[in-house]
C-alpha atoms as a PDB file:
ATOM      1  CA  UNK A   1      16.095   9.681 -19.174  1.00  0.00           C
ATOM      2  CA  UNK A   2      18.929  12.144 -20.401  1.00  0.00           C
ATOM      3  CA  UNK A   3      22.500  11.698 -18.581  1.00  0.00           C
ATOM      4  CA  UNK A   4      21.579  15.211 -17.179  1.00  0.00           C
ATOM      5  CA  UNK A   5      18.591  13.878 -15.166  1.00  0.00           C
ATOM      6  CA  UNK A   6      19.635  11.300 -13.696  1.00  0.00           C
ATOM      7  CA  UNK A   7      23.027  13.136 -12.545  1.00  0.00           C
ATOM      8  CA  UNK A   8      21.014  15.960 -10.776  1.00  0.00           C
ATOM      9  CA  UNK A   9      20.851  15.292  -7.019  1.00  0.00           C
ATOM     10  CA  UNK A  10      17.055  16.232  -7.182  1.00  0.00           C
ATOM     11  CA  UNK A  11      16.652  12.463  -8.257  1.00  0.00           C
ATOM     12  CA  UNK A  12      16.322  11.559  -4.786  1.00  0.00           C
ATOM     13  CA  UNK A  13      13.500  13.750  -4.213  1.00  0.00           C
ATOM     14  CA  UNK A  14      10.368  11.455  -5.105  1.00  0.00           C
ATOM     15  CA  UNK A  15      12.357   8.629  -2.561  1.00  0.00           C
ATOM     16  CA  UNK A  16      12.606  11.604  -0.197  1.00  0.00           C
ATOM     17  CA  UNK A  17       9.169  12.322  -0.099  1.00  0.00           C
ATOM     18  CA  UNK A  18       8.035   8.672   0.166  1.00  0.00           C
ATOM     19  CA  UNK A  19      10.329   8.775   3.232  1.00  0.00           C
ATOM     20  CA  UNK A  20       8.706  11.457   4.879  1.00  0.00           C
ATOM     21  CA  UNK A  21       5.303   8.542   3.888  1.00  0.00           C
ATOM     22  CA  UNK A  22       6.224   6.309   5.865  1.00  0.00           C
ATOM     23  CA  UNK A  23       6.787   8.651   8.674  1.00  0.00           C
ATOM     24  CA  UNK A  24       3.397  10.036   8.513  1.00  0.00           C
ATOM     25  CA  UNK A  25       2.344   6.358   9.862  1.00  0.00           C
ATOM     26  CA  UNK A  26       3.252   6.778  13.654  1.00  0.00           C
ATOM     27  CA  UNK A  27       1.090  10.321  13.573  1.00  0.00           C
ATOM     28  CA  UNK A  28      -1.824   8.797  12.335  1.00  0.00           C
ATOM     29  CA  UNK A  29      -1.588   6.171  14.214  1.00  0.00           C
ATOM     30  CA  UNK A  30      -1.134   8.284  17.409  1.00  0.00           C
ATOM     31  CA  UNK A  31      -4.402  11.099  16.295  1.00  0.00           C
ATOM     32  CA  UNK A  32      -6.711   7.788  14.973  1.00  0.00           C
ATOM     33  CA  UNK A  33      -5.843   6.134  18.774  1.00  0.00           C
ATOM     34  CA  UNK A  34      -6.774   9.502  20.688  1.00  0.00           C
ATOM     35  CA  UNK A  35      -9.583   9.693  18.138  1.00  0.00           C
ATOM     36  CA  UNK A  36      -8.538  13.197  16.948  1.00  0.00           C
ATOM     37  CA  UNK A  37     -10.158  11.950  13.827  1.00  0.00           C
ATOM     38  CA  UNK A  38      -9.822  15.656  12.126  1.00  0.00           C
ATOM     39  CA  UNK A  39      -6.087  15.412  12.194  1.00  0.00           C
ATOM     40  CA  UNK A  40      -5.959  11.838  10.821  1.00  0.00           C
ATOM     41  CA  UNK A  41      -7.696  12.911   8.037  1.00  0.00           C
ATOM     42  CA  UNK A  42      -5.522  16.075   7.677  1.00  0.00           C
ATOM     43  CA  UNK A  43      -2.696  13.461   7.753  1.00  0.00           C
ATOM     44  CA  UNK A  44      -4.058  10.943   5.411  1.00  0.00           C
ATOM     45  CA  UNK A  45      -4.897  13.589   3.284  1.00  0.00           C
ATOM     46  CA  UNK A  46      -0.853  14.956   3.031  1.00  0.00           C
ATOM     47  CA  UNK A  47       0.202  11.456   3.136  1.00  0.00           C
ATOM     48  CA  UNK A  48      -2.219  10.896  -0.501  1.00  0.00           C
ATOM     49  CA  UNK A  49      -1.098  14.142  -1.717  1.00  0.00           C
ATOM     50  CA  UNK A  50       2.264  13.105  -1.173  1.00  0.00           C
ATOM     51  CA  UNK A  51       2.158   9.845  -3.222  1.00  0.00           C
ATOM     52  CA  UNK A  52       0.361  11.023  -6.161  1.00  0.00           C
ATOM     53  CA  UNK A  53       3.529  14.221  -5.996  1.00  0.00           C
ATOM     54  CA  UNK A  54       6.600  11.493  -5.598  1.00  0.00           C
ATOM     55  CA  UNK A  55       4.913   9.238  -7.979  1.00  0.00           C
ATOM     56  CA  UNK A  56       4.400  11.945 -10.981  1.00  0.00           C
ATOM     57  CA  UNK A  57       8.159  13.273 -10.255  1.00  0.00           C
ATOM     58  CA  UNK A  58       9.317   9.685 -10.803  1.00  0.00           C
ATOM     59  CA  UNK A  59       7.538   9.483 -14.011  1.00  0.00           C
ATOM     60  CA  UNK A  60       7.850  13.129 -15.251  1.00  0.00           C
ATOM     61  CA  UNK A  61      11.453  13.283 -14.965  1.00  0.00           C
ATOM     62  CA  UNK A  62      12.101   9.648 -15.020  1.00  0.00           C
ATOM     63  CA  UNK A  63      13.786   9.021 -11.646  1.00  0.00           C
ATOM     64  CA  UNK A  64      12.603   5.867 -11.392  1.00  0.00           C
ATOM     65  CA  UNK A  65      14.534   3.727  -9.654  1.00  0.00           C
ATOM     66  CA  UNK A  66      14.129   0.377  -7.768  1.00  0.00           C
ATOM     67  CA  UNK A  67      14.414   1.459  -4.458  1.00  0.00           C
ATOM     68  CA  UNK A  68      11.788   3.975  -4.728  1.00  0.00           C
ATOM     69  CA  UNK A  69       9.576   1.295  -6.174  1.00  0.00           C
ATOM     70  CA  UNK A  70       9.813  -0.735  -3.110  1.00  0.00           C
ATOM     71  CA  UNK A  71       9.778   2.138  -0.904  1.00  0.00           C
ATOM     72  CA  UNK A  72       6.284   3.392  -2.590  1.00  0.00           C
ATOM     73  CA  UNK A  73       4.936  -0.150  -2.446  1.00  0.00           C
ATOM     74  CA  UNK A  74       5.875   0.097   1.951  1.00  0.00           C
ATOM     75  CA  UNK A  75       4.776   3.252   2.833  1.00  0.00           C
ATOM     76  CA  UNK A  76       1.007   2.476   1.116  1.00  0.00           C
ATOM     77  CA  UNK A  77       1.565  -0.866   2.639  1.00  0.00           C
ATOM     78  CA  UNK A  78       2.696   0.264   6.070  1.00  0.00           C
ATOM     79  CA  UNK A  79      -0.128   3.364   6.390  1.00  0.00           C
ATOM     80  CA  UNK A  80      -2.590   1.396   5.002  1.00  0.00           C
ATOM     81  CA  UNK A  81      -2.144  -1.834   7.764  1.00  0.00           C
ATOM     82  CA  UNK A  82      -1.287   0.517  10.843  1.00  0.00           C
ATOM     83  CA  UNK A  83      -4.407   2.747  10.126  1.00  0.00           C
ATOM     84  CA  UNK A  84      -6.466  -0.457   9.722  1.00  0.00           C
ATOM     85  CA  UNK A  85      -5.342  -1.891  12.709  1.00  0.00           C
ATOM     86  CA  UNK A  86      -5.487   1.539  14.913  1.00  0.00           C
ATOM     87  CA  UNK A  87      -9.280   1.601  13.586  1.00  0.00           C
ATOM     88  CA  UNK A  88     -10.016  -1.908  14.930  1.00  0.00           C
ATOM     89  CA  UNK A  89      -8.581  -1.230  18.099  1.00  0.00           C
ATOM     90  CA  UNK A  90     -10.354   1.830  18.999  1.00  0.00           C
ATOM     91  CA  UNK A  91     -13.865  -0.318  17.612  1.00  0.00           C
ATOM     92  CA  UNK A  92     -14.013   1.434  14.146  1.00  0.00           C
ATOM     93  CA  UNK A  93     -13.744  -1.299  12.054  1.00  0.00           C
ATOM     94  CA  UNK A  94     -14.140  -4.860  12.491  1.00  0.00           C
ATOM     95  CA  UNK A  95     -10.918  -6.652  13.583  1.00  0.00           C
ATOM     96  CA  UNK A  96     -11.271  -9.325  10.810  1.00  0.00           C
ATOM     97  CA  UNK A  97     -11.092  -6.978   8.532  1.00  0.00           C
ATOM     98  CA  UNK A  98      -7.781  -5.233  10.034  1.00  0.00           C
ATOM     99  CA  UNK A  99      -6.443  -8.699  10.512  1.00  0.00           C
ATOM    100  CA  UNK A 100      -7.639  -9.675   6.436  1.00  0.00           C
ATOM    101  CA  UNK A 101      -5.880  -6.743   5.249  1.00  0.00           C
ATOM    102  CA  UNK A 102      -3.129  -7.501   7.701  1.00  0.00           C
ATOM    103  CA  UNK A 103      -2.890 -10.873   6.270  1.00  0.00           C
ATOM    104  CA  UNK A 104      -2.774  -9.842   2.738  1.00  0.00           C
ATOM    105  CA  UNK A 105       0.335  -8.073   3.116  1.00  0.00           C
ATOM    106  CA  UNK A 106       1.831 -10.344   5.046  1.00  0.00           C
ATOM    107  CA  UNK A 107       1.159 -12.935   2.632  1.00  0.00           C
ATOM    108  CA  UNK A 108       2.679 -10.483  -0.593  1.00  0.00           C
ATOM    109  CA  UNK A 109       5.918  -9.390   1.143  1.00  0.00           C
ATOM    110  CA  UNK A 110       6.395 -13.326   2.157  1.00  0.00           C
ATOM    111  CA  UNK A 111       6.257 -14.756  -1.413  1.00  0.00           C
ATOM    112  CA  UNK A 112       8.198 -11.386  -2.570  1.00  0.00           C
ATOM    113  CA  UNK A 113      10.891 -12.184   0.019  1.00  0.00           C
ATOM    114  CA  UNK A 114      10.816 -16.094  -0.913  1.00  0.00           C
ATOM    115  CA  UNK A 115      10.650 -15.231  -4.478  1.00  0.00           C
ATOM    116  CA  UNK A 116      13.820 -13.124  -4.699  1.00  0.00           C
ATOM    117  CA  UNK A 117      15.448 -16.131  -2.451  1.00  0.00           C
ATOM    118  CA  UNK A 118      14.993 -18.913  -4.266  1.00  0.00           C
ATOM    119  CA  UNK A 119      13.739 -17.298  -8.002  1.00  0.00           C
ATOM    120  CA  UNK A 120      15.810 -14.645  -8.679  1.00  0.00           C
ATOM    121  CA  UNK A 121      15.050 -10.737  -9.197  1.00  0.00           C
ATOM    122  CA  UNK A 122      11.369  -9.595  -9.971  1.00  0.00           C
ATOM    123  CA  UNK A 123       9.844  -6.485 -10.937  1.00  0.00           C
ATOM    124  CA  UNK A 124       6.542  -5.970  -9.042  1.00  0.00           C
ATOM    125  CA  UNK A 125       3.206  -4.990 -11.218  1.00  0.00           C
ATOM    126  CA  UNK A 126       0.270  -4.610  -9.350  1.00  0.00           C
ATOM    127  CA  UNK A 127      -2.576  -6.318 -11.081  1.00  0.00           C
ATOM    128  CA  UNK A 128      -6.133  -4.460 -11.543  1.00  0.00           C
ATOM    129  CA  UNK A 129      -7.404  -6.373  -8.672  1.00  0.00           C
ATOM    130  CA  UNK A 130      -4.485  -5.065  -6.580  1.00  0.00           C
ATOM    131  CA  UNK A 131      -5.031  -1.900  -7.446  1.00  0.00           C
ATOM    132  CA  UNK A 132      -8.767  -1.886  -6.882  1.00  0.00           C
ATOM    133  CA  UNK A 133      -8.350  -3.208  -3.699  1.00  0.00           C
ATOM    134  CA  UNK A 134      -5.910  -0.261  -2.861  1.00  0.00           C
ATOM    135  CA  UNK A 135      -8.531   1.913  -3.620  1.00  0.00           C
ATOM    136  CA  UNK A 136     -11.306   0.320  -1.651  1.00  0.00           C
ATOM    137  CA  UNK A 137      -9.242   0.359   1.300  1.00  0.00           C
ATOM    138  CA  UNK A 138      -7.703   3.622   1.369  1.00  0.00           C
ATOM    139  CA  UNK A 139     -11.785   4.899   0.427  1.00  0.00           C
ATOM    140  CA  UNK A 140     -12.895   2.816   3.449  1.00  0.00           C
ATOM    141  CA  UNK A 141     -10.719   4.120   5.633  1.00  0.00           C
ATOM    142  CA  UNK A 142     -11.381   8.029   4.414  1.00  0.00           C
ATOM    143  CA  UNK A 143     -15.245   6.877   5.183  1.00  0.00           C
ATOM    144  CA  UNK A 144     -14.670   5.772   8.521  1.00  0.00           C
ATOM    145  CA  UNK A 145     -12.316   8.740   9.435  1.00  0.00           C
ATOM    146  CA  UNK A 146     -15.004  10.797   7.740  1.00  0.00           C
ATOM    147  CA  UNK A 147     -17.652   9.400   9.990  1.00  0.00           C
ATOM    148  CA  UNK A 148     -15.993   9.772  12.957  1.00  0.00           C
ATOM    149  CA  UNK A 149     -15.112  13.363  12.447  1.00  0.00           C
ATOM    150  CA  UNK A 150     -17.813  14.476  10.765  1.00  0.00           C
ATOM    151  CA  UNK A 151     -20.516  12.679  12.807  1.00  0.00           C
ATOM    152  CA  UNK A 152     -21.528  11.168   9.434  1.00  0.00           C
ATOM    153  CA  UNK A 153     -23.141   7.777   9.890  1.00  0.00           C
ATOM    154  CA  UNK A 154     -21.348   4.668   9.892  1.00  0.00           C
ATOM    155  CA  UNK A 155     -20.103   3.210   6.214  1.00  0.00           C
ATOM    156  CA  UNK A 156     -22.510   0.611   5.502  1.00  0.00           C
ATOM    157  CA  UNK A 157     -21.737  -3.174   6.182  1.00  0.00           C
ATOM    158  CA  UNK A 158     -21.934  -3.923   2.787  1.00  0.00           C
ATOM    159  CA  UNK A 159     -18.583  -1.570   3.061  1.00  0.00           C
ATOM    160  CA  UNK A 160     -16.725  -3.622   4.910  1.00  0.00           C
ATOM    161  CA  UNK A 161     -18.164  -6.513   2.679  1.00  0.00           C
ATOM    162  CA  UNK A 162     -16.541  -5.267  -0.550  1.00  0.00           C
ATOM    163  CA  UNK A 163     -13.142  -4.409   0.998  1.00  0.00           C
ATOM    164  CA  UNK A 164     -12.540  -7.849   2.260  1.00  0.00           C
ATOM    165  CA  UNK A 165     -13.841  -9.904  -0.714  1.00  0.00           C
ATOM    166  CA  UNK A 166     -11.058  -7.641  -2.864  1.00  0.00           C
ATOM    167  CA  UNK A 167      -8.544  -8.300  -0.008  1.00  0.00           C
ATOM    168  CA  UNK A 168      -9.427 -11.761  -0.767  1.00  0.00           C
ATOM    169  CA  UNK A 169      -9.719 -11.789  -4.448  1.00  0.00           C
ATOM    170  CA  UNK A 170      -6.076  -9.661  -4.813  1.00  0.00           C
ATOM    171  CA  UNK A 171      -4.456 -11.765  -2.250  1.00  0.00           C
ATOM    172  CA  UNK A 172      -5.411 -15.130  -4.405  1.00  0.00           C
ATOM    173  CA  UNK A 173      -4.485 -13.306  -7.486  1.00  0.00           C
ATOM    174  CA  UNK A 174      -1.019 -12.535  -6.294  1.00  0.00           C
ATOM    175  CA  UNK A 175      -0.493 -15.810  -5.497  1.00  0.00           C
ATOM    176  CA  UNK A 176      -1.701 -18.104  -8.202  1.00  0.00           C
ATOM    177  CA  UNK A 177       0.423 -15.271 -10.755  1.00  0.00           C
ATOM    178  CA  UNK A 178       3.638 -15.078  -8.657  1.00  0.00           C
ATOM    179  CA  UNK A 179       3.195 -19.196  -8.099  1.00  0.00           C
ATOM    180  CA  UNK A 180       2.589 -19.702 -12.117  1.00  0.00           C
ATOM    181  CA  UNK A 181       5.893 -16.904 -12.679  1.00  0.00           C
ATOM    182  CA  UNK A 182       8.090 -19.168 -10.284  1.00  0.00           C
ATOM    183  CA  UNK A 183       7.147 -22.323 -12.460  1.00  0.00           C
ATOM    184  CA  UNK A 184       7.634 -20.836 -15.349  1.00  0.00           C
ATOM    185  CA  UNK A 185      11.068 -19.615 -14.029  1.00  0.00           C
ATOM    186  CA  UNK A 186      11.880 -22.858 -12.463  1.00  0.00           C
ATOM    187  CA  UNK A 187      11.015 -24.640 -16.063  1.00  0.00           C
ATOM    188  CA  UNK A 188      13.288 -22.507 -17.815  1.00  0.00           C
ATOM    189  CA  UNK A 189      15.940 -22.902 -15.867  1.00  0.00           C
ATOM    190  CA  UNK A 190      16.116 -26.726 -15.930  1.00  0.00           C
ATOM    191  CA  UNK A 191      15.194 -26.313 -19.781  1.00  0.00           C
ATOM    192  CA  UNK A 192      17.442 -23.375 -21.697  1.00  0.00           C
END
Protein backbone atom coordinates (compact mmCIF):
# COMPACT_ATOMS: atom_id res chain seq x y z
CA UNK A 1 0.00 0.00 0.00
CA UNK A 2 1.65 3.41 -1.11
CA UNK A 3 1.74 6.28 1.72
CA UNK A 4 -0.77 7.97 -0.73
CA UNK A 5 -3.46 5.28 -0.18
CA UNK A 6 -3.62 4.85 2.93
CA UNK A 7 -3.62 8.81 3.64
CA UNK A 8 -6.74 9.32 1.37
CA UNK A 9 -9.89 9.57 3.53
CA UNK A 10 -11.63 7.17 0.97
CA UNK A 11 -9.91 4.37 3.15
CA UNK A 12 -12.82 4.30 5.27
CA UNK A 13 -15.10 3.55 2.56
CA UNK A 14 -15.09 -0.43 2.44
CA UNK A 15 -15.70 -0.06 6.67
CA UNK A 16 -18.40 2.41 5.61
CA UNK A 17 -20.16 0.21 3.52
CA UNK A 18 -19.94 -2.80 5.88
CA UNK A 19 -21.62 -0.33 8.27
CA UNK A 20 -24.44 0.37 6.24
CA UNK A 21 -24.31 -4.21 6.41
CA UNK A 22 -25.04 -4.43 9.43
CA UNK A 23 -27.83 -2.00 9.21
CA UNK A 24 -29.51 -3.82 6.51
CA UNK A 25 -30.19 -6.56 9.42
CA UNK A 26 -33.18 -4.82 11.26
CA UNK A 27 -34.96 -4.38 7.54
CA UNK A 28 -34.75 -7.80 6.77
CA UNK A 29 -35.60 -8.81 9.73
CA UNK A 30 -38.71 -6.52 9.80
CA UNK A 31 -39.88 -7.59 5.64
CA UNK A 32 -38.89 -11.64 6.47
CA UNK A 33 -41.37 -11.16 9.87
CA UNK A 34 -44.30 -9.46 7.76
CA UNK A 35 -43.36 -12.05 5.14
CA UNK A 36 -42.78 -9.39 2.43
CA UNK A 37 -40.46 -12.04 1.19
CA UNK A 38 -39.80 -9.91 -2.24
CA UNK A 39 -38.18 -7.16 -0.29
CA UNK A 40 -36.02 -9.49 1.85
CA UNK A 41 -34.64 -10.77 -1.04
CA UNK A 42 -34.20 -7.27 -2.60
CA UNK A 43 -32.37 -6.64 0.73
CA UNK A 44 -30.29 -9.69 0.94
CA UNK A 45 -29.49 -9.19 -2.43
CA UNK A 46 -27.88 -5.30 -1.71
CA UNK A 47 -26.61 -6.56 1.48
CA UNK A 48 -24.37 -9.53 -0.88
CA UNK A 49 -23.67 -6.97 -3.38
CA UNK A 50 -22.42 -4.88 -0.78
CA UNK A 51 -19.86 -7.34 0.70
CA UNK A 52 -18.40 -8.64 -2.37
CA UNK A 53 -17.99 -4.24 -3.25
CA UNK A 54 -16.30 -3.42 0.43
CA UNK A 55 -14.40 -6.57 0.27
CA UNK A 56 -12.72 -5.97 -3.40
CA UNK A 57 -12.06 -2.12 -2.33
CA UNK A 58 -10.17 -3.49 0.68
CA UNK A 59 -8.11 -5.65 -1.46
CA UNK A 60 -7.84 -3.48 -4.65
CA UNK A 61 -6.57 -0.55 -2.96
CA UNK A 62 -5.31 -2.24 0.07
CA UNK A 63 -7.33 -0.61 2.87
CA UNK A 64 -7.26 -3.36 4.83
CA UNK A 65 -7.37 -2.79 8.15
CA UNK A 66 -8.32 -4.72 11.36
CA UNK A 67 -11.33 -3.16 12.19
CA UNK A 68 -12.88 -3.74 8.94
CA UNK A 69 -11.90 -7.36 9.28
CA UNK A 70 -13.92 -7.75 12.33
CA UNK A 71 -16.58 -5.60 11.15
CA UNK A 72 -16.96 -7.89 7.80
CA UNK A 73 -16.76 -11.03 9.92
CA UNK A 74 -20.22 -9.24 12.19
CA UNK A 75 -22.26 -8.01 9.69
CA UNK A 76 -22.21 -11.75 7.74
CA UNK A 77 -22.43 -13.00 11.23
CA UNK A 78 -25.19 -10.74 12.47
CA UNK A 79 -27.49 -10.99 8.95
CA UNK A 80 -26.85 -14.36 8.67
CA UNK A 81 -28.21 -15.38 12.59
CA UNK A 82 -31.11 -12.67 12.61
CA UNK A 83 -32.41 -13.89 9.14
CA UNK A 84 -32.13 -17.49 10.43
CA UNK A 85 -33.85 -16.86 13.41
CA UNK A 86 -36.70 -14.45 11.75
CA UNK A 87 -37.21 -17.62 9.33
CA UNK A 88 -37.79 -20.01 12.26
CA UNK A 89 -40.08 -17.84 13.87
CA UNK A 90 -42.41 -17.18 11.14
CA UNK A 91 -42.18 -21.47 10.50
CA UNK A 92 -39.70 -21.26 7.52
CA UNK A 93 -37.08 -23.13 8.75
CA UNK A 94 -36.71 -25.48 11.47
CA UNK A 95 -35.80 -23.84 14.82
CA UNK A 96 -32.87 -26.29 15.42
CA UNK A 97 -31.43 -25.22 12.68
CA UNK A 98 -31.74 -21.30 13.58
CA UNK A 99 -30.68 -22.25 17.05
CA UNK A 100 -27.43 -24.61 15.37
CA UNK A 101 -26.39 -21.74 13.42
CA UNK A 102 -27.13 -19.55 16.39
CA UNK A 103 -24.92 -21.69 18.40
CA UNK A 104 -22.08 -21.72 16.06
CA UNK A 105 -21.52 -18.18 16.34
CA UNK A 106 -21.96 -17.98 19.64
CA UNK A 107 -19.50 -20.56 20.18
CA UNK A 108 -16.68 -18.58 17.55
CA UNK A 109 -17.06 -15.06 19.03
CA UNK A 110 -16.72 -16.85 22.70
CA UNK A 111 -13.33 -18.55 22.08
CA UNK A 112 -12.35 -15.27 19.90
CA UNK A 113 -13.22 -13.13 22.94
CA UNK A 114 -11.44 -15.73 25.44
CA UNK A 115 -8.66 -16.08 23.08
CA UNK A 116 -7.63 -12.42 22.85
CA UNK A 117 -8.10 -12.50 26.92
CA UNK A 118 -6.01 -14.89 27.98
CA UNK A 119 -3.74 -15.67 24.47
CA UNK A 120 -2.94 -12.62 23.11
CA UNK A 121 -3.83 -10.97 19.56
CA UNK A 122 -5.05 -13.29 16.63
CA UNK A 123 -5.67 -12.81 13.12
CA UNK A 124 -8.87 -14.66 12.06
CA UNK A 125 -8.68 -17.10 8.77
CA UNK A 126 -11.66 -18.75 7.97
CA UNK A 127 -10.96 -22.33 7.15
CA UNK A 128 -12.58 -24.06 3.88
CA UNK A 129 -15.12 -25.59 6.05
CA UNK A 130 -16.00 -22.12 7.38
CA UNK A 131 -16.30 -20.82 4.33
CA UNK A 132 -18.41 -23.58 2.84
CA UNK A 133 -20.64 -23.39 5.49
CA UNK A 134 -21.06 -19.56 4.78
CA UNK A 135 -22.10 -20.44 1.56
CA UNK A 136 -24.59 -23.13 2.38
CA UNK A 137 -26.26 -20.90 4.66
CA UNK A 138 -26.49 -17.74 2.94
CA UNK A 139 -27.77 -20.32 -0.36
CA UNK A 140 -30.33 -21.80 2.09
CA UNK A 141 -31.61 -18.88 3.11
CA UNK A 142 -31.85 -17.30 -0.72
CA UNK A 143 -33.89 -20.82 -1.29
CA UNK A 144 -36.24 -20.34 1.35
CA UNK A 145 -36.77 -16.55 0.61
CA UNK A 146 -37.00 -17.74 -2.97
CA UNK A 147 -39.73 -20.16 -2.12
CA UNK A 148 -41.67 -18.04 -0.27
CA UNK A 149 -41.77 -15.31 -2.81
CA UNK A 150 -41.78 -17.08 -5.68
CA UNK A 151 -44.25 -19.82 -4.64
CA UNK A 152 -41.38 -22.21 -5.51
CA UNK A 153 -41.60 -25.39 -3.48
CA UNK A 154 -40.03 -25.87 -0.29
CA UNK A 155 -35.94 -26.55 -0.29
CA UNK A 156 -35.70 -30.12 0.23
CA UNK A 157 -34.98 -31.65 3.77
CA UNK A 158 -31.94 -32.96 2.69
CA UNK A 159 -31.33 -28.90 2.59
CA UNK A 160 -31.60 -28.31 5.86
CA UNK A 161 -29.55 -31.62 6.36
CA UNK A 162 -26.37 -30.30 4.69
CA UNK A 163 -26.46 -26.83 6.33
CA UNK A 164 -26.41 -28.17 9.79
CA UNK A 165 -23.87 -31.03 9.38
CA UNK A 166 -21.39 -27.97 7.98
CA UNK A 167 -22.60 -25.82 10.95
CA UNK A 168 -21.44 -28.74 12.82
CA UNK A 169 -18.38 -29.75 11.02
CA UNK A 170 -17.03 -25.74 10.93
CA UNK A 171 -18.01 -25.21 14.45
CA UNK A 172 -15.69 -28.42 15.57
CA UNK A 173 -13.10 -27.25 13.21
CA UNK A 174 -12.83 -23.86 14.78
CA UNK A 175 -12.45 -25.25 17.87
CA UNK A 176 -10.04 -28.13 17.81
CA UNK A 177 -7.65 -25.32 15.48
CA UNK A 178 -8.12 -22.28 17.79
CA UNK A 179 -7.73 -24.98 20.96
CA UNK A 180 -4.39 -26.59 19.22
CA UNK A 181 -3.20 -22.47 18.38
CA UNK A 182 -3.73 -21.63 22.21
CA UNK A 183 -1.45 -24.71 23.17
CA UNK A 184 0.87 -24.04 20.95
CA UNK A 185 0.90 -20.38 22.22
CA UNK A 186 0.74 -21.37 25.77
CA UNK A 187 3.93 -23.86 25.07
CA UNK A 188 5.88 -21.19 23.71
CA UNK A 189 5.45 -18.97 26.13
CA UNK A 190 6.56 -21.14 29.09
CA UNK A 191 9.38 -22.41 26.58
CA UNK A 192 11.26 -19.31 24.52
Amino acid sequence: MTRNASATPLRHLPNAITCVRILLVAPLVVAVLQHRFGAALLIAAIAGLSDGVDGFLARRYGWRSRLGGLLDAAADKLMLVATYLALAHIGRVPLALALLVLGRDVVIVAGALSYRAFIGRFEAQPSLWSKATTLAQILFVLLVLGAAHFGWHEPPPFCDWIVAALTIVSGVDYIVRWSLRARRRLHDGRNP
